[in-house]
C-alpha atoms as a PDB file:
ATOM      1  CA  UNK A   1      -4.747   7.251 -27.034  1.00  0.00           C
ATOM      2  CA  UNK A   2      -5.728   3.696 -26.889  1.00  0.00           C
ATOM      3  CA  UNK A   3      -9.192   3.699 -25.172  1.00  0.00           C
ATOM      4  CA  UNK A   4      -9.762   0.014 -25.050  1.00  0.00           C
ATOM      5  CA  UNK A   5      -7.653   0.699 -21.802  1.00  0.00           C
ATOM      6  CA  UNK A   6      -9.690   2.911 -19.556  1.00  0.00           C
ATOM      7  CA  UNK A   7      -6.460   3.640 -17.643  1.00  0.00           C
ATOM      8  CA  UNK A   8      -4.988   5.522 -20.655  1.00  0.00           C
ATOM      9  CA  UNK A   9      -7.756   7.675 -21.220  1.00  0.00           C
ATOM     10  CA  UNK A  10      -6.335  11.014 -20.349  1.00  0.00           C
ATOM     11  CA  UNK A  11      -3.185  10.297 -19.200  1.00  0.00           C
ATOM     12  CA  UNK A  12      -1.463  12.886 -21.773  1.00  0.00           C
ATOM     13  CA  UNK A  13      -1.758  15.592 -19.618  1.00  0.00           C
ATOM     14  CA  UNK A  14      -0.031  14.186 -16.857  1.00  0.00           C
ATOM     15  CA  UNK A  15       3.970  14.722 -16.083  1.00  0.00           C
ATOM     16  CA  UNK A  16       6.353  12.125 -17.124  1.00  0.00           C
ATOM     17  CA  UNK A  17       9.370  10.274 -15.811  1.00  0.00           C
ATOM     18  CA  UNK A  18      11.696   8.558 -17.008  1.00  0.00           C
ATOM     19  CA  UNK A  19      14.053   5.818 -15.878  1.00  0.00           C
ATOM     20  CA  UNK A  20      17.283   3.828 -17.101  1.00  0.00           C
ATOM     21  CA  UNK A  21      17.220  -0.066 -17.197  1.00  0.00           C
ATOM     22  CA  UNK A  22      18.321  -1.007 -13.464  1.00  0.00           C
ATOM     23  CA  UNK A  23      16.672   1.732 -11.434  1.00  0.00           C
ATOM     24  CA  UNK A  24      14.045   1.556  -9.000  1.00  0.00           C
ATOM     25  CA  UNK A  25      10.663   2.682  -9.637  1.00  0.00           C
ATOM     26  CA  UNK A  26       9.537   1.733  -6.424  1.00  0.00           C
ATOM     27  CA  UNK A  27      11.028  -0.053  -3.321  1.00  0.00           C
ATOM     28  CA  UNK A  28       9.209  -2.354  -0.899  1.00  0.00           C
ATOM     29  CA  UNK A  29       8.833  -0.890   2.658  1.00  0.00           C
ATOM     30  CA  UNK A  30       9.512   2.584   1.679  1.00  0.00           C
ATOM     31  CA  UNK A  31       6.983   5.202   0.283  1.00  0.00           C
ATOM     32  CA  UNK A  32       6.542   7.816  -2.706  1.00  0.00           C
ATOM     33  CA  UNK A  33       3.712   9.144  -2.795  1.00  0.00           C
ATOM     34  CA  UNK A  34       3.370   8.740  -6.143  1.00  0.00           C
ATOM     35  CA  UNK A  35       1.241   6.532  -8.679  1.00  0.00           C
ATOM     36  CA  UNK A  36       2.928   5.467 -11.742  1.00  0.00           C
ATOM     37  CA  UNK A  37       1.683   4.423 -15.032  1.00  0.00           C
ATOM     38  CA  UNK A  38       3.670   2.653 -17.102  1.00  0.00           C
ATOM     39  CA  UNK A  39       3.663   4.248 -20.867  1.00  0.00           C
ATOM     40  CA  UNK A  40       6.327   2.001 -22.904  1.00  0.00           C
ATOM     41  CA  UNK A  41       9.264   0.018 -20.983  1.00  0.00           C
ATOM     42  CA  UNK A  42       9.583  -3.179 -19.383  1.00  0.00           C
ATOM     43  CA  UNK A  43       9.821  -3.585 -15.623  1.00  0.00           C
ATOM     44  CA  UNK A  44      10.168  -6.477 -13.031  1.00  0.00           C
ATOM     45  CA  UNK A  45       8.237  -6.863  -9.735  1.00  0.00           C
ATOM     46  CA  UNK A  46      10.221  -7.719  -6.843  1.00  0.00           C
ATOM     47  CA  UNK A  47       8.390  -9.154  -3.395  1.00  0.00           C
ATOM     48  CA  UNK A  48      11.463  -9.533  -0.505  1.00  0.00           C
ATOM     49  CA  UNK A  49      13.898  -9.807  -3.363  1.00  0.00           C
ATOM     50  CA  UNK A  50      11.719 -12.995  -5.259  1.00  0.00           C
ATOM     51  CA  UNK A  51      10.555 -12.104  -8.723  1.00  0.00           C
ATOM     52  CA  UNK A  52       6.745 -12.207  -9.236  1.00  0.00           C
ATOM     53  CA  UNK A  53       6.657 -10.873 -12.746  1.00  0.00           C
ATOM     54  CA  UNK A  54       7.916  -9.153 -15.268  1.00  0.00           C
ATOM     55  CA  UNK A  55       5.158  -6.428 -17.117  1.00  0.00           C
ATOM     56  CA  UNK A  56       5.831  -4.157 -20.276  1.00  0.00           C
ATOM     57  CA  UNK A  57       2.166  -3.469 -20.569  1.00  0.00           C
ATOM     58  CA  UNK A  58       1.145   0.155 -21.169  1.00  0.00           C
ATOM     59  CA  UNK A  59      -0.984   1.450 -18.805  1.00  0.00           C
ATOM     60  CA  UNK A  60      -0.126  -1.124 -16.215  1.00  0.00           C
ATOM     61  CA  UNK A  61      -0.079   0.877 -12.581  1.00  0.00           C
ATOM     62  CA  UNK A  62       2.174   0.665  -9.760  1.00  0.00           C
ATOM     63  CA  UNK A  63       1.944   1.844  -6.149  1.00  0.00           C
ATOM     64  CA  UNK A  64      -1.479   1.778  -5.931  1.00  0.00           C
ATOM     65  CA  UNK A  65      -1.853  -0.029  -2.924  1.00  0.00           C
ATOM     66  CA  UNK A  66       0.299   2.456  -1.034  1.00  0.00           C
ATOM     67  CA  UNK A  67      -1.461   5.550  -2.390  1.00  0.00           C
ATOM     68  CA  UNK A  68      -4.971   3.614  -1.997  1.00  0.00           C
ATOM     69  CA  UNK A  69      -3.968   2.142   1.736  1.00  0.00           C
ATOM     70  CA  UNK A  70      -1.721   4.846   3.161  1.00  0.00           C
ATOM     71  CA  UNK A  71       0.824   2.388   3.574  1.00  0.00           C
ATOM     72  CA  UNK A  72       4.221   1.835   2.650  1.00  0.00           C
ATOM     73  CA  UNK A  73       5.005  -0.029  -1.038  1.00  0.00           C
ATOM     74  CA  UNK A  74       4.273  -3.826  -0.825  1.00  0.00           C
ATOM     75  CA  UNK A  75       6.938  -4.762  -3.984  1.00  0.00           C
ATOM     76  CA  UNK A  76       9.799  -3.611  -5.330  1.00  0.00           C
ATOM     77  CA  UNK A  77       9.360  -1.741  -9.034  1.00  0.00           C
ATOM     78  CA  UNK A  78      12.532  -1.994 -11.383  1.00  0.00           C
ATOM     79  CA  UNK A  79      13.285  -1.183 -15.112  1.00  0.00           C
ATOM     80  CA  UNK A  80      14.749  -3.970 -16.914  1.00  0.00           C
ATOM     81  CA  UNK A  81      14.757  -1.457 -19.644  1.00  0.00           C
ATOM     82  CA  UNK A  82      14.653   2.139 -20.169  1.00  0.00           C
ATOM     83  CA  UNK A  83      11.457   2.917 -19.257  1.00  0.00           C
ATOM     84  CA  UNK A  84       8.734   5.672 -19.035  1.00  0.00           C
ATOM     85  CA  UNK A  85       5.907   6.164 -16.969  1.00  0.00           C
ATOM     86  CA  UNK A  86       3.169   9.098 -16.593  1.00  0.00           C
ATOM     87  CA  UNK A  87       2.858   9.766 -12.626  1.00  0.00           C
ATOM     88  CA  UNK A  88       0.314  11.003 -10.333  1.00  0.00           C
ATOM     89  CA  UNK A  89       0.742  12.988  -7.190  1.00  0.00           C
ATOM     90  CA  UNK A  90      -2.487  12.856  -4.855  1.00  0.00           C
ATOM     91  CA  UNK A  91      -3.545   9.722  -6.419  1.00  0.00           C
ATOM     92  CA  UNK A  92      -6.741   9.480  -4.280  1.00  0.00           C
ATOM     93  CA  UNK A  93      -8.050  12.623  -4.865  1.00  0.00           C
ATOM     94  CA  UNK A  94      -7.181  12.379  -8.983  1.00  0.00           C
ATOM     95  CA  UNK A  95      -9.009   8.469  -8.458  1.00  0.00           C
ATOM     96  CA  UNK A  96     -12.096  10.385  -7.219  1.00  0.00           C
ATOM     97  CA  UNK A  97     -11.952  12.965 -10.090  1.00  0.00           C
ATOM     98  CA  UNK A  98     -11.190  10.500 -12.630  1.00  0.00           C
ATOM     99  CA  UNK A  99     -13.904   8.216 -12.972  1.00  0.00           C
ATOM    100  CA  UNK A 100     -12.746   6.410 -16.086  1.00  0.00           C
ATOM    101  CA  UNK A 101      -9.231   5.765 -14.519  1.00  0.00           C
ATOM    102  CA  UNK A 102     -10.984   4.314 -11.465  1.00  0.00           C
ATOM    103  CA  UNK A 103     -12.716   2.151 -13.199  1.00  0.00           C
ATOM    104  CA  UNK A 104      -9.951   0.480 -15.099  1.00  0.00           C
ATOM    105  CA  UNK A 105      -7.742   0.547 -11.829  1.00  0.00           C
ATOM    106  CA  UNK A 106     -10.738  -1.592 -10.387  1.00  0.00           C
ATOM    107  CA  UNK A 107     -10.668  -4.255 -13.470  1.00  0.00           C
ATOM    108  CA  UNK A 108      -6.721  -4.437 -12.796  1.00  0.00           C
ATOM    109  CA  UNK A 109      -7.203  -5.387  -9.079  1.00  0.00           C
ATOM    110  CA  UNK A 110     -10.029  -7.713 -10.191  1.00  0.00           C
ATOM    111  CA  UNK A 111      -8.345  -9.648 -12.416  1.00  0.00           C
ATOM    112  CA  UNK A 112      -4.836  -9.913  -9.937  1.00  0.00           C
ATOM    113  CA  UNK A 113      -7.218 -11.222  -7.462  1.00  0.00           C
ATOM    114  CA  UNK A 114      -8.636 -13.682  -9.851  1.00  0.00           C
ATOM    115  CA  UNK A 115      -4.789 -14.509 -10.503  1.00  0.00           C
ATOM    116  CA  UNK A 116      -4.311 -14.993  -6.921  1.00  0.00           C
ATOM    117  CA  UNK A 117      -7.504 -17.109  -5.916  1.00  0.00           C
ATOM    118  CA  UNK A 118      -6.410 -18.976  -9.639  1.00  0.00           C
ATOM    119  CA  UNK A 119      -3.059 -20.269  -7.910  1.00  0.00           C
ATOM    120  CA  UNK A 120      -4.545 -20.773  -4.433  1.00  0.00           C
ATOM    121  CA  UNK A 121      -7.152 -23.081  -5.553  1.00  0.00           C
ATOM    122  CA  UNK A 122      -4.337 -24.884  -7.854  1.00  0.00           C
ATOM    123  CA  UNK A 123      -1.754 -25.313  -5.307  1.00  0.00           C
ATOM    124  CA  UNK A 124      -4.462 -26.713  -2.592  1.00  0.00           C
ATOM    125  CA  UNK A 125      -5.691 -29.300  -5.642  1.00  0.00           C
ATOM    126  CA  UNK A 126      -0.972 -30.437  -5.551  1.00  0.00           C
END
């Protein structure tokens, strides 16, 4: 396992799905329950139909907002690509359990916030 990652730590003992390039991992407005890790595969990120990014990084997570918040998925998840992820069921309790996971779900939300203040600050400067 790659442990520069704290995120993959793990993760082997987890369940896996799988998905075919096209499908939805996730859809905006509705809700899983579910917390998805992505172990190889490349997805986009859909917000009301508008791509904001494609990702093919292992260990990048998805529908943690929804499972952190209680609240129905902000984006849309697709495959672009056949596409695997490890999933979690319960995701706040396994957060709580899972210290090391936490952790590295915390630097991930960290750094898209610094993304986001990043492009505020440079479209205010336009």
């Amino acid at each position: 396992m790659d442990t520069t990652n704290p995120i993959l730590d793990g993760l082997e003992n987890l369940p896996k799905q799988s998905f075919a390039a096209g499908e939805y991992v996730l859809k905006e407005g509705k809700r899983t329950d579910r917390l998805y890790i992505l172990n190889q595969g490349r997805v986009e990120v859909l917000q009301k139909n508008s791509l904001l990014y494609e990702i093919s990084d292992r260990g990048s997570v998805f529908g943690e907002i929804s499972a952190l918040l209680d609240v129905d998925h902000t984006s849309t998840v697709r495959t672009l690509e056949p596409s695997t992820f490890y999933y979690v069921d319960g995701a706040p309790e396994f957060i709580r359990k899972s210290p090391k996971f936490a952790l590295g779900l915390l630097q991930i939300l960290a750094r898209r916030l610094v993304g986001m203040d990043y492009l505020y600050f440079m479209k205010g400067r336009e």
